[in-house]
N, C-alpha and C. Protein backbone atom coordinates (compact mmCIF):
# COMPACT_ATOMS: atom_id res chain seq x y z
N UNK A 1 16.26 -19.78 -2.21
CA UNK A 1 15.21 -20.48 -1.52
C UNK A 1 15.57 -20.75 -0.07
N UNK A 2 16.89 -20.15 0.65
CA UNK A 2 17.27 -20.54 1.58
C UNK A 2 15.99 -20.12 2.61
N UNK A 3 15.67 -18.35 2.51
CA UNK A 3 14.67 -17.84 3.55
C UNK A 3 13.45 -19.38 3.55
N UNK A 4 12.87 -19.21 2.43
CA UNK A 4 11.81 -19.99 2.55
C UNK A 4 12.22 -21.10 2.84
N UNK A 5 12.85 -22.00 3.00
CA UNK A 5 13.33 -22.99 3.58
C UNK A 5 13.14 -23.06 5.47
N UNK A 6 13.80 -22.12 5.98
CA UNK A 6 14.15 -21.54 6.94
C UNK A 6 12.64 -21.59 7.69
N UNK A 7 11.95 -20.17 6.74
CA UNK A 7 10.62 -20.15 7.54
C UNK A 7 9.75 -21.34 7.48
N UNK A 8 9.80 -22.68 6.28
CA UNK A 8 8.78 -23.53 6.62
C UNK A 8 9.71 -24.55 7.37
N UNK A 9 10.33 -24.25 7.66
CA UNK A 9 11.34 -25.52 9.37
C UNK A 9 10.92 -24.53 10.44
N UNK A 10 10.68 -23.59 10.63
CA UNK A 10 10.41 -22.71 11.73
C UNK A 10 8.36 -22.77 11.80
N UNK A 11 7.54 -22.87 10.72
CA UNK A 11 6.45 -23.44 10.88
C UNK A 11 5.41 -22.24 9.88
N UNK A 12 6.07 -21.53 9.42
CA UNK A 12 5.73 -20.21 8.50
C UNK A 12 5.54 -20.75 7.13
N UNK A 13 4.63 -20.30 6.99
CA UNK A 13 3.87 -20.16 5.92
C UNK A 13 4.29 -18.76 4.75
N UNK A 14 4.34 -19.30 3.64
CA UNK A 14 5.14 -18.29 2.72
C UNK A 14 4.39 -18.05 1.09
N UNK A 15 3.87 -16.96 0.73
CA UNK A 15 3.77 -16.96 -0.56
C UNK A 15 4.14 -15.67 -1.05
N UNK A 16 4.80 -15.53 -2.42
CA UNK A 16 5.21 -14.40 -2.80
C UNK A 16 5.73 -14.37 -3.90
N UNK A 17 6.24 -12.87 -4.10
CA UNK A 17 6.89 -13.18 -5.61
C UNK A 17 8.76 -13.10 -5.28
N UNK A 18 9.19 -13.62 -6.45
CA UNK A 18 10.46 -13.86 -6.46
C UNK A 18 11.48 -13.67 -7.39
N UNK A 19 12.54 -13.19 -7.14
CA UNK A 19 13.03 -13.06 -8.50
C UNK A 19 13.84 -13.88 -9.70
N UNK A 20 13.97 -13.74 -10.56
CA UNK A 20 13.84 -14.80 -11.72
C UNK A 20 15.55 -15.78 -11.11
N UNK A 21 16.13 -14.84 -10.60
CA UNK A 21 17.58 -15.32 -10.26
C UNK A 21 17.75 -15.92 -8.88
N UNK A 22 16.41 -16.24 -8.50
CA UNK A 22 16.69 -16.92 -6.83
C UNK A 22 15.88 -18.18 -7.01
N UNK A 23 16.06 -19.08 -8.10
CA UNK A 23 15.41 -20.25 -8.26
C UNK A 23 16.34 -21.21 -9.10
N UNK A 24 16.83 -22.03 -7.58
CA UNK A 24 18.16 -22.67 -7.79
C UNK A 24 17.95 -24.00 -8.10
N UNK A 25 16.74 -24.03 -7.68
CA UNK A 25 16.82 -25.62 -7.32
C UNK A 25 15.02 -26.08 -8.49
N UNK A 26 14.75 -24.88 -8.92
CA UNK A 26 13.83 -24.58 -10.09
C UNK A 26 13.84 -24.35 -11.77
N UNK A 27 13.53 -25.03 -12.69
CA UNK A 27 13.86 -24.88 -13.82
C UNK A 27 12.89 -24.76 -14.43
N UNK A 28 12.42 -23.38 -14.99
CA UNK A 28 11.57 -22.95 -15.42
C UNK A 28 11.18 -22.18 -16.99
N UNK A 29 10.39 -22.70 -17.33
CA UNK A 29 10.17 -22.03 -19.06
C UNK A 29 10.28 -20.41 -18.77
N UNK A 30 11.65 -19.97 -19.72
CA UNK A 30 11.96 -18.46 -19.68
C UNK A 30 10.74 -17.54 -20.67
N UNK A 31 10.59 -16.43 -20.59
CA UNK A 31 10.04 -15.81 -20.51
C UNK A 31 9.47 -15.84 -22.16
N UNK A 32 10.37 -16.01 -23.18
CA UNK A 32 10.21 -16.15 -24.72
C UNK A 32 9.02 -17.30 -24.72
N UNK A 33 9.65 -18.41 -23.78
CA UNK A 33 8.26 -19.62 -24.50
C UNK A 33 7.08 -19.75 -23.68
N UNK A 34 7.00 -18.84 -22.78
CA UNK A 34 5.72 -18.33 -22.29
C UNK A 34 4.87 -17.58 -23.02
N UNK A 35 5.70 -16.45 -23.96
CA UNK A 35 5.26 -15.36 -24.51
C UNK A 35 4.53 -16.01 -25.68
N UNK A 36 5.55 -17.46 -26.23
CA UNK A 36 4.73 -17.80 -27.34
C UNK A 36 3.50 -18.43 -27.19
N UNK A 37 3.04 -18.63 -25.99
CA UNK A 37 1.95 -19.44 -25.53
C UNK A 37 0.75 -18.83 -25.64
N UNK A 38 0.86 -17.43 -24.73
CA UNK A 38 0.30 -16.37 -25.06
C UNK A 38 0.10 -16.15 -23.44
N UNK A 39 -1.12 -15.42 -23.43
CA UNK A 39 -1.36 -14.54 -21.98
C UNK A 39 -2.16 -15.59 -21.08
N UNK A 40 -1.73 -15.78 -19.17
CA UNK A 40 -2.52 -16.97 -19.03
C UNK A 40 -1.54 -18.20 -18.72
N UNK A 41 -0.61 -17.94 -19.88
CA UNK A 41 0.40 -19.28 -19.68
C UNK A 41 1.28 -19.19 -18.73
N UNK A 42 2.02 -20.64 -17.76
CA UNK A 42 2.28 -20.82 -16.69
C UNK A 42 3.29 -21.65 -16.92
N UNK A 43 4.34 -22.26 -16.28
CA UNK A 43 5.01 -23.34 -15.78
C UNK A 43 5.37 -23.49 -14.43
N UNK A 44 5.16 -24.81 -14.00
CA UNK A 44 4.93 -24.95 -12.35
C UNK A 44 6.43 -26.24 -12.58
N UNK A 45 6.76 -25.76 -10.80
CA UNK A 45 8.13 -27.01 -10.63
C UNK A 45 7.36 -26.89 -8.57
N UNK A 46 7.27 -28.29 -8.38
CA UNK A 46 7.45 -28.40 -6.90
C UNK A 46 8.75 -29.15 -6.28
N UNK A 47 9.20 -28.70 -5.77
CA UNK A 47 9.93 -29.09 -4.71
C UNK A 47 9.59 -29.69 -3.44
N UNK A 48 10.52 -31.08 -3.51
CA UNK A 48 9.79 -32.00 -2.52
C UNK A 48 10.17 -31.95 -1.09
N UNK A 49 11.31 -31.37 -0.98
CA UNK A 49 11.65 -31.87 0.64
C UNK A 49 10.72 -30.25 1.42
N UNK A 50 10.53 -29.31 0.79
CA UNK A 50 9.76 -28.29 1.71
C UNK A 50 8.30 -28.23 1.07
N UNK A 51 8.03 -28.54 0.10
CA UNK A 51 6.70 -28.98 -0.60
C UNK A 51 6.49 -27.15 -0.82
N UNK A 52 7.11 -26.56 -1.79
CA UNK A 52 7.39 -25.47 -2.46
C UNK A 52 7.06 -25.69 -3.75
N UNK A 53 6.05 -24.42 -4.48
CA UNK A 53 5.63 -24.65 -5.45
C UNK A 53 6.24 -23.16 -5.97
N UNK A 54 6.62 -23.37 -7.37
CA UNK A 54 7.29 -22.44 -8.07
C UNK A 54 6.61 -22.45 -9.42
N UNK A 55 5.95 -21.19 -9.52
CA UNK A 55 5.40 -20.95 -10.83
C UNK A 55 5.59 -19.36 -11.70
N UNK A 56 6.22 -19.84 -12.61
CA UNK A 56 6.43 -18.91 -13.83
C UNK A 56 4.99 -18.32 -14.65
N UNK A 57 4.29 -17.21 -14.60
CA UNK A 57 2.95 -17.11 -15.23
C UNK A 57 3.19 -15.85 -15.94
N UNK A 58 2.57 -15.88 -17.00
CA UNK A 58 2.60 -14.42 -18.15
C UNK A 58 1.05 -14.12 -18.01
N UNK A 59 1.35 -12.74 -17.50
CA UNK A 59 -0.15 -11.74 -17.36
C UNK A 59 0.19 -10.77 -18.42
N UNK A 60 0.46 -9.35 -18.08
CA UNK A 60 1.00 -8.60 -19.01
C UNK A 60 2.31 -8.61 -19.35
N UNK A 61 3.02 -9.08 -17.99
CA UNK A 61 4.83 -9.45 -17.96
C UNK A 61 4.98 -10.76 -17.23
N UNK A 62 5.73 -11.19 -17.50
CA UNK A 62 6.42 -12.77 -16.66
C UNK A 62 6.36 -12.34 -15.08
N UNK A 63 5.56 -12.87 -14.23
CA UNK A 63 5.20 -12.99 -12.86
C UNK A 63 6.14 -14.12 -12.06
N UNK A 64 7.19 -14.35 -11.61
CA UNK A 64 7.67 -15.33 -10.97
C UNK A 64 7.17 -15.52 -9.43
N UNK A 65 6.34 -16.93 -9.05
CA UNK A 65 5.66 -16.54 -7.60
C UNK A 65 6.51 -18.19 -6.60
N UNK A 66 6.26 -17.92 -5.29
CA UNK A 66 6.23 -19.03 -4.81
C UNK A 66 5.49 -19.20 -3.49
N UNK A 67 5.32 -20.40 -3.17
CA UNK A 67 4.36 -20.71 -2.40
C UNK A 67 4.97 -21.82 -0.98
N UNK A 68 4.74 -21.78 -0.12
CA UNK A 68 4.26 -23.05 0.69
C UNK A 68 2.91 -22.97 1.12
N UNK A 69 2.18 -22.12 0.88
CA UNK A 69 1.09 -21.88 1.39
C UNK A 69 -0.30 -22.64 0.30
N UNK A 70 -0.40 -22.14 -0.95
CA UNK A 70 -1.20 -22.50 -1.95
C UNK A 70 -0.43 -23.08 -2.67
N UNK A 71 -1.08 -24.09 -3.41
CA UNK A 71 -1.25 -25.01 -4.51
C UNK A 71 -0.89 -24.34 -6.09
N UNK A 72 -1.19 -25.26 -6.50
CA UNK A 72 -1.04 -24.62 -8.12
C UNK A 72 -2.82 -24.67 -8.85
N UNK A 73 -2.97 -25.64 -8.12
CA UNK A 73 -4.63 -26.22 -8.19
C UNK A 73 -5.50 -25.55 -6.95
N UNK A 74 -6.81 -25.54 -7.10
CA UNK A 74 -7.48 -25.09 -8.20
C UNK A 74 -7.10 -23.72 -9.06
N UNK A 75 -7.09 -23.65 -10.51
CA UNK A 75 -6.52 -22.31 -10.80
C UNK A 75 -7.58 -21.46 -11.27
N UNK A 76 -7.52 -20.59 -10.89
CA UNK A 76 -8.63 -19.39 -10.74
C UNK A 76 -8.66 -19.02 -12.23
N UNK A 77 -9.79 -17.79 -12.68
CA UNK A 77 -10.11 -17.29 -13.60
C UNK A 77 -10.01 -15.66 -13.17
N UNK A 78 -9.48 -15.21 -14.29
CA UNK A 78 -9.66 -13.88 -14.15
C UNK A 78 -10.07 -12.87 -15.69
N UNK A 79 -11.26 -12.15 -15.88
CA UNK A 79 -11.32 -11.23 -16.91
C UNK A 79 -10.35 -10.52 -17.44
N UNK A 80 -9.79 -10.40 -18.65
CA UNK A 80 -9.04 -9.34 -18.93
C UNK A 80 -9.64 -8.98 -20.22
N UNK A 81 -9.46 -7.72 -20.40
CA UNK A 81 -9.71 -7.23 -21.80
C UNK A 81 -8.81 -7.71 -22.36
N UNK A 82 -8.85 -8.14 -24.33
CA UNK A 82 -8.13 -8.64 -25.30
C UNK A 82 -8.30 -7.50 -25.85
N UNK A 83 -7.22 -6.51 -26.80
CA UNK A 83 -7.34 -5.75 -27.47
C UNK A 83 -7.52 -6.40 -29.05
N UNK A 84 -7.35 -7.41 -28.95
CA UNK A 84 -6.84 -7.91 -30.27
C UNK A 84 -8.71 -8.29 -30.70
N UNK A 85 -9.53 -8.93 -30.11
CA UNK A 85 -10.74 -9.23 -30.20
C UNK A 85 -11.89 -8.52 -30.15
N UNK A 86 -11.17 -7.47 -29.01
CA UNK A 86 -11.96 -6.40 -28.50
C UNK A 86 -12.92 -6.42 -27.72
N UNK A 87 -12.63 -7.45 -26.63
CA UNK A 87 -13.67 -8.12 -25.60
C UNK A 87 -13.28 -9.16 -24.48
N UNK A 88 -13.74 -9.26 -23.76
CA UNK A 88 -13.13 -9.41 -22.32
C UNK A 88 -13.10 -11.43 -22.77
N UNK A 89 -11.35 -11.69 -22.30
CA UNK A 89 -11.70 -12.92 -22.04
C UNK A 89 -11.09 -13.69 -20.66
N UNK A 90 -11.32 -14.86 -20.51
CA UNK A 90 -10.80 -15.48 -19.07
C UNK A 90 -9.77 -15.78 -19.51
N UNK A 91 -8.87 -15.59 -18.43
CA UNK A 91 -7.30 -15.50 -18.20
C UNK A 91 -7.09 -16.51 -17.07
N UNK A 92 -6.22 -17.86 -17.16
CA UNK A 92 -5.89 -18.87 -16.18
C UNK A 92 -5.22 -18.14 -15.69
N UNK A 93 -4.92 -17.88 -14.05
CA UNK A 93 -4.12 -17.16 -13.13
C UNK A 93 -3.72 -18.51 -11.76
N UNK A 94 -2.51 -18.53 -11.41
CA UNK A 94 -3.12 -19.32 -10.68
C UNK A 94 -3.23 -18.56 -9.47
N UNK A 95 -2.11 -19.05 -8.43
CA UNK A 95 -2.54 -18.28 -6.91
C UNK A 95 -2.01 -17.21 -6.82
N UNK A 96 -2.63 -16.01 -7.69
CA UNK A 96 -2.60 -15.13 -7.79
C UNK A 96 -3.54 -14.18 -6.74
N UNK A 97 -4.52 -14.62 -6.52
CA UNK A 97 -5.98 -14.17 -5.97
C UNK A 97 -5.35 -14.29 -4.55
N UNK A 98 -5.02 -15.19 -4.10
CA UNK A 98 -4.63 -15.59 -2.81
C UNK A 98 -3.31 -14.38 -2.36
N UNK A 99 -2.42 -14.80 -3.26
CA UNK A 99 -1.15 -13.59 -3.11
C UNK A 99 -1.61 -12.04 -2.88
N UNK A 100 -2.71 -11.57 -3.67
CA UNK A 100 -2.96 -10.38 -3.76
C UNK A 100 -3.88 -10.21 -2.42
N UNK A 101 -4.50 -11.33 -2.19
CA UNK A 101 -5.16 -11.09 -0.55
C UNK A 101 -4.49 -10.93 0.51
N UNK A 102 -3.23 -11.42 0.77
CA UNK A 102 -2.14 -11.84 1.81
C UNK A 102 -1.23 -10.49 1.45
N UNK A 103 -1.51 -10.08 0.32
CA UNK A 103 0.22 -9.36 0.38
C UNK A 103 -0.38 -7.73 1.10
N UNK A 104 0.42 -6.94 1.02
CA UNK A 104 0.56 -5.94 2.17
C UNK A 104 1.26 -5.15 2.69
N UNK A 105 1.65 -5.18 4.25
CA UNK A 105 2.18 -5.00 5.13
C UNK A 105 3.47 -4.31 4.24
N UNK A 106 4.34 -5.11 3.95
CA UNK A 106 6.16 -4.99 3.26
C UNK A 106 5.90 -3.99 2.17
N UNK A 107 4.74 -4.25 0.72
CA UNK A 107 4.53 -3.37 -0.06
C UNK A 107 3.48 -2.11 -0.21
N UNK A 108 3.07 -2.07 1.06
CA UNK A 108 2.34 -0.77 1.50
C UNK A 108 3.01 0.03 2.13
N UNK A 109 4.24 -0.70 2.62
CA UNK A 109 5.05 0.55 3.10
C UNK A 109 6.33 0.96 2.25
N UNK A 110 6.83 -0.12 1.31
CA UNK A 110 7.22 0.49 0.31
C UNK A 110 7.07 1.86 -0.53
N UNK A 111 5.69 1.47 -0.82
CA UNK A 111 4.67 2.34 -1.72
C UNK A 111 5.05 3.65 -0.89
N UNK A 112 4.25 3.64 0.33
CA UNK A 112 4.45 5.29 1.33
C UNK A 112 5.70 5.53 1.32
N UNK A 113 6.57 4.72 1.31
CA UNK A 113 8.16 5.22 1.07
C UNK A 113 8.44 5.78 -0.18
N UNK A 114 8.15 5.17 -1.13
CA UNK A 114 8.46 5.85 -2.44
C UNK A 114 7.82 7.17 -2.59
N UNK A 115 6.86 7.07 -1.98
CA UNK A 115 5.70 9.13 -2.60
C UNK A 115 6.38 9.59 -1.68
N UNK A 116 7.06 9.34 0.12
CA UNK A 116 7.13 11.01 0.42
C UNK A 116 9.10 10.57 0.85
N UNK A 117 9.49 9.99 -0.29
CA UNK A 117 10.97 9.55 0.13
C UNK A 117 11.68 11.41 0.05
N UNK A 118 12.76 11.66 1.34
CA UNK A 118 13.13 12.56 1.10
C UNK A 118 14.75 12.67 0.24
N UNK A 119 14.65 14.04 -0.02
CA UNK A 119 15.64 14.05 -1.49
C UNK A 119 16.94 14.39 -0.86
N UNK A 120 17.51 13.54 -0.69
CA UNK A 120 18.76 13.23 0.36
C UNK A 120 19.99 12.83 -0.72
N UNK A 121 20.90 13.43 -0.83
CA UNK A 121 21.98 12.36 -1.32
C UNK A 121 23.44 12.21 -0.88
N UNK A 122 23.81 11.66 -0.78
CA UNK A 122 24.86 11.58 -0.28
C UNK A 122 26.00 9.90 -0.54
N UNK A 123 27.09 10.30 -0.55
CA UNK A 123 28.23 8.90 -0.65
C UNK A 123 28.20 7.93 0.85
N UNK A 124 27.77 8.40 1.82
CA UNK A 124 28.24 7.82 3.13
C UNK A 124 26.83 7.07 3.58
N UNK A 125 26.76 5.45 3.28
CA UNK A 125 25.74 4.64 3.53
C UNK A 125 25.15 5.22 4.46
N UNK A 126 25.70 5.82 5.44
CA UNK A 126 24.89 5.29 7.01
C UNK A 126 24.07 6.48 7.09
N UNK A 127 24.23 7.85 6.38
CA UNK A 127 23.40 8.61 6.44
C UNK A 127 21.74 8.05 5.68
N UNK A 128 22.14 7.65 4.03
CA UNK A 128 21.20 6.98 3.78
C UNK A 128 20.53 6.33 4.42
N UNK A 129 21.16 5.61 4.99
CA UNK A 129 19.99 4.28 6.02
C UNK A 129 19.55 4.83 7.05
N UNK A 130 19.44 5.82 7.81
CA UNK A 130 19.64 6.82 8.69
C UNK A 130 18.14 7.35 8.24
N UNK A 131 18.15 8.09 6.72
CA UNK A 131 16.89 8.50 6.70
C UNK A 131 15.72 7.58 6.49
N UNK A 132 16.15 6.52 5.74
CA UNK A 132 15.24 5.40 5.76
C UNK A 132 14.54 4.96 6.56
N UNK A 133 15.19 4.39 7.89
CA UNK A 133 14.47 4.65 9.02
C UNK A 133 13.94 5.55 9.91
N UNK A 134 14.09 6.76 9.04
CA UNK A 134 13.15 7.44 10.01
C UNK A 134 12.14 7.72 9.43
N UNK A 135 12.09 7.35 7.60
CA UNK A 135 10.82 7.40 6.90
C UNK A 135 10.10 6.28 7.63
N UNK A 136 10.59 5.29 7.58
CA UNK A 136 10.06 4.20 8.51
C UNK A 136 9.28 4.70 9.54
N UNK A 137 9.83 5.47 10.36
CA UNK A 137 8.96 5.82 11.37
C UNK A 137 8.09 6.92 11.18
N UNK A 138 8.27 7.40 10.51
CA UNK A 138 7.49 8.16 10.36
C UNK A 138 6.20 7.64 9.68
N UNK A 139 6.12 7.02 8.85
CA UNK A 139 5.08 6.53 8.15
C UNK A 139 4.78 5.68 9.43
N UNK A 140 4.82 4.38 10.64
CA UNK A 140 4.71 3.86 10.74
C UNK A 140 3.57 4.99 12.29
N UNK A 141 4.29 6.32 12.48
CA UNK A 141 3.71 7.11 13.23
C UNK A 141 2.09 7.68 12.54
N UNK A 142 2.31 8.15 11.08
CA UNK A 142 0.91 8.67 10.48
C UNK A 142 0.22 7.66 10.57
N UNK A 143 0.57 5.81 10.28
CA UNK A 143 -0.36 5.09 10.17
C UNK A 143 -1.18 4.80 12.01
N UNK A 144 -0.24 5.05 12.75
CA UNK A 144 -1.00 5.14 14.32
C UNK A 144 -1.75 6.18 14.17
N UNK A 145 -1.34 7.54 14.09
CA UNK A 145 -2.61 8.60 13.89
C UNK A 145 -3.67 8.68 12.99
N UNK A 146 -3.56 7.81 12.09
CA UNK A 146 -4.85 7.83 11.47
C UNK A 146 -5.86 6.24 12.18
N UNK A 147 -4.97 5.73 13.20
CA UNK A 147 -5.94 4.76 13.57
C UNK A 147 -6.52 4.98 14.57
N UNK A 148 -5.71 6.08 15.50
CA UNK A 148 -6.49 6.53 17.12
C UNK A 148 -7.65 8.12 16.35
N UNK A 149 -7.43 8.30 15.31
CA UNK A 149 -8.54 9.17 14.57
C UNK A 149 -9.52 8.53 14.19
N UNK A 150 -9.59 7.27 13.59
CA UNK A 150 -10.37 6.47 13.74
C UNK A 150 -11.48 5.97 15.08
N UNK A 151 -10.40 5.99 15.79
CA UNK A 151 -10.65 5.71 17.02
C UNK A 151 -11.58 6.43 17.67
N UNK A 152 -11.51 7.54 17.32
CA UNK A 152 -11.97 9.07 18.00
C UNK A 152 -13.21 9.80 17.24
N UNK A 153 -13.46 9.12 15.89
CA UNK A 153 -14.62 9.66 15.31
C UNK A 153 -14.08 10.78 14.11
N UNK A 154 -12.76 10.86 14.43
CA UNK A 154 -12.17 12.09 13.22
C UNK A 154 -12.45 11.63 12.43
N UNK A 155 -12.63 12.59 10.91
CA UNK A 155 -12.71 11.75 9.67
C UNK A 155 -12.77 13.17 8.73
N UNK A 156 -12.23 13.15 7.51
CA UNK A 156 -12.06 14.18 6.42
C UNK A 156 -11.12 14.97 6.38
N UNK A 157 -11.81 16.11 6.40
CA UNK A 157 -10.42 16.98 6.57
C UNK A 157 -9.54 16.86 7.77
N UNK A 158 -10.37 16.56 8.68
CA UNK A 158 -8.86 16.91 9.61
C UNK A 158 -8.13 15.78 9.89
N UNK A 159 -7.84 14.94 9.28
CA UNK A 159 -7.22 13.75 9.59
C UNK A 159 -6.28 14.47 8.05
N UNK A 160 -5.07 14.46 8.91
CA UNK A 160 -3.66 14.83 8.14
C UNK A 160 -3.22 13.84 7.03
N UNK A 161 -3.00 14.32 6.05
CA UNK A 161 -2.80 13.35 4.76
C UNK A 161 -1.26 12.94 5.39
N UNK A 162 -0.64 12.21 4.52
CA UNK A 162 0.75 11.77 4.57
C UNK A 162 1.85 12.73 4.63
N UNK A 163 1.70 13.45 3.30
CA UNK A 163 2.24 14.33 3.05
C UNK A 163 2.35 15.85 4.11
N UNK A 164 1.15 16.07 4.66
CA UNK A 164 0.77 17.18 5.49
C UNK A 164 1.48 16.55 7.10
N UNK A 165 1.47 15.12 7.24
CA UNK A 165 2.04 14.93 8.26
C UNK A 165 3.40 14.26 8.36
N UNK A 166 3.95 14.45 7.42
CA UNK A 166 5.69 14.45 7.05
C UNK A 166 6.02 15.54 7.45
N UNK A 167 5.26 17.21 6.53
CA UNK A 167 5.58 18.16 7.44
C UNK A 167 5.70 18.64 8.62
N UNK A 168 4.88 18.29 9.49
CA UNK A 168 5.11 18.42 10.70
C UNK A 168 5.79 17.58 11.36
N UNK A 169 5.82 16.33 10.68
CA UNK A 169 6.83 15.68 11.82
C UNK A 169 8.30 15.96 11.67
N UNK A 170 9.01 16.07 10.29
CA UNK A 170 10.11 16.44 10.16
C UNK A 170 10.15 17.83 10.68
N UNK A 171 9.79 18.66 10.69
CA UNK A 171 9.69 20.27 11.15
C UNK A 171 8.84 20.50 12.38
N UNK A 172 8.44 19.89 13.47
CA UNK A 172 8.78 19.89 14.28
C UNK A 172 9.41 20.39 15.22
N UNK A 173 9.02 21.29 16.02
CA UNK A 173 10.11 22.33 17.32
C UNK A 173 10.34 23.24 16.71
C-alpha cells in the first residue's frame, strides 16, 4: 500500500486491482468463504489515515480491488447469467463499473504487448528490456498513426493494422 499511500499525499487519486499479497494493513475473507457465499459476495476493510477502501469480491474468480477514489456504497447491479437456474440474475458488484471506466491506458498497452510481443530469448536482462521498450514504442508510434489518420479522413483498409505496422517498422531501411 506504500504506492497508494504516496500518490494520495501527492493529491492522486487511485483505483485498481491488487494483488492478494500487497494488503498489509488489510484483513480480508480468503477466497474459500467467499466462495461459500456464492457469486456477488464481497468483504470490505477501510483504512483510516489515507481513507482507502479494500474490497475482496467473487464474480467468476476472487477480484481483489482498491480505491481512494470510490466508495464501497452505492453498490451497483450487474446481470449475469446463472447456469444453475438458467436465467439471468443481479449480481452485487461494487466499484466495479467505475474501475472498468477509468482503467486503460497501462492495460491496453499490455494487451498490444502481449499479441505482437517479439520471440526473443535470451539470459542477458538488458537485451530483454531492450526489446520491451521498443515494443513500447512502437505500439505507442501505431497508436499516433492511427490518430493523425484519423485526423486526415483515412479509414479501412488503409489504415495499417498493428501487426502490418510492426512490419514495417521493425524492417524498415
Amino acid at each position: 500500500m506504500g504506492l497508494i499511500e504516496r500518490l494520495s499525499k501527492e493529491g492522486f487519486l487511485y483505483i485498481g486491482t491488487v494483488r492478494k499479497n500487497r494488503l498489509a494493513k488489510c484483513e480480508l475473507a480468503n477466497e474459500n468463504q467467499l466462495k461459500k457465499q456464492g457469486r456477488g459476495s464481497h468483504d470490505f476493510c477501510v483504512e483510516e489515515t489515507t481513507n482507502t477502501v479494500c474490497v475482496r469480491w467473487l464474480y467468476t474468480k476472487v477480484v481483489t480491488l482498491m480505491s481512494t477514489y470510490a466508495g464501497l456504497k452505492p453498490m451497483g447491479k450487474a446481470q449475469r447469467w446463472d447456469k444453475a437456474t438458467k436465467k439471468y440474475t443481479d449480481v452485487d458488484c461494487p466499484f466495479i463499473k467505475e474501475y472498468n471506466a477509468r482503467m486503460g491506458g497501462v492495460d491496453l498497452l499490455d494487451a498490444h504487448i502481449a499479441r505482437c510481443k517479439p520471440t526473443i530469448r535470451s539470459r542477458r536482462w538488458y537485451i530483454i528490456l531492450f526489446w520491451h521498450f521498443a515494443s513500447v514504442g512502437m505500439i505507442n508510434s501505431w497508436l499516433l498513426y492511427k490518430r493523425n489518420c484519423a485526423l486526415h479522413y483515412i479509414t479501412g483498409a488503409s489504415v495499417l493494422t498493428l501487426r502490418r505496422f510492426q512490419f514495417f517498422w521493425f524492417h524498415r531501411g
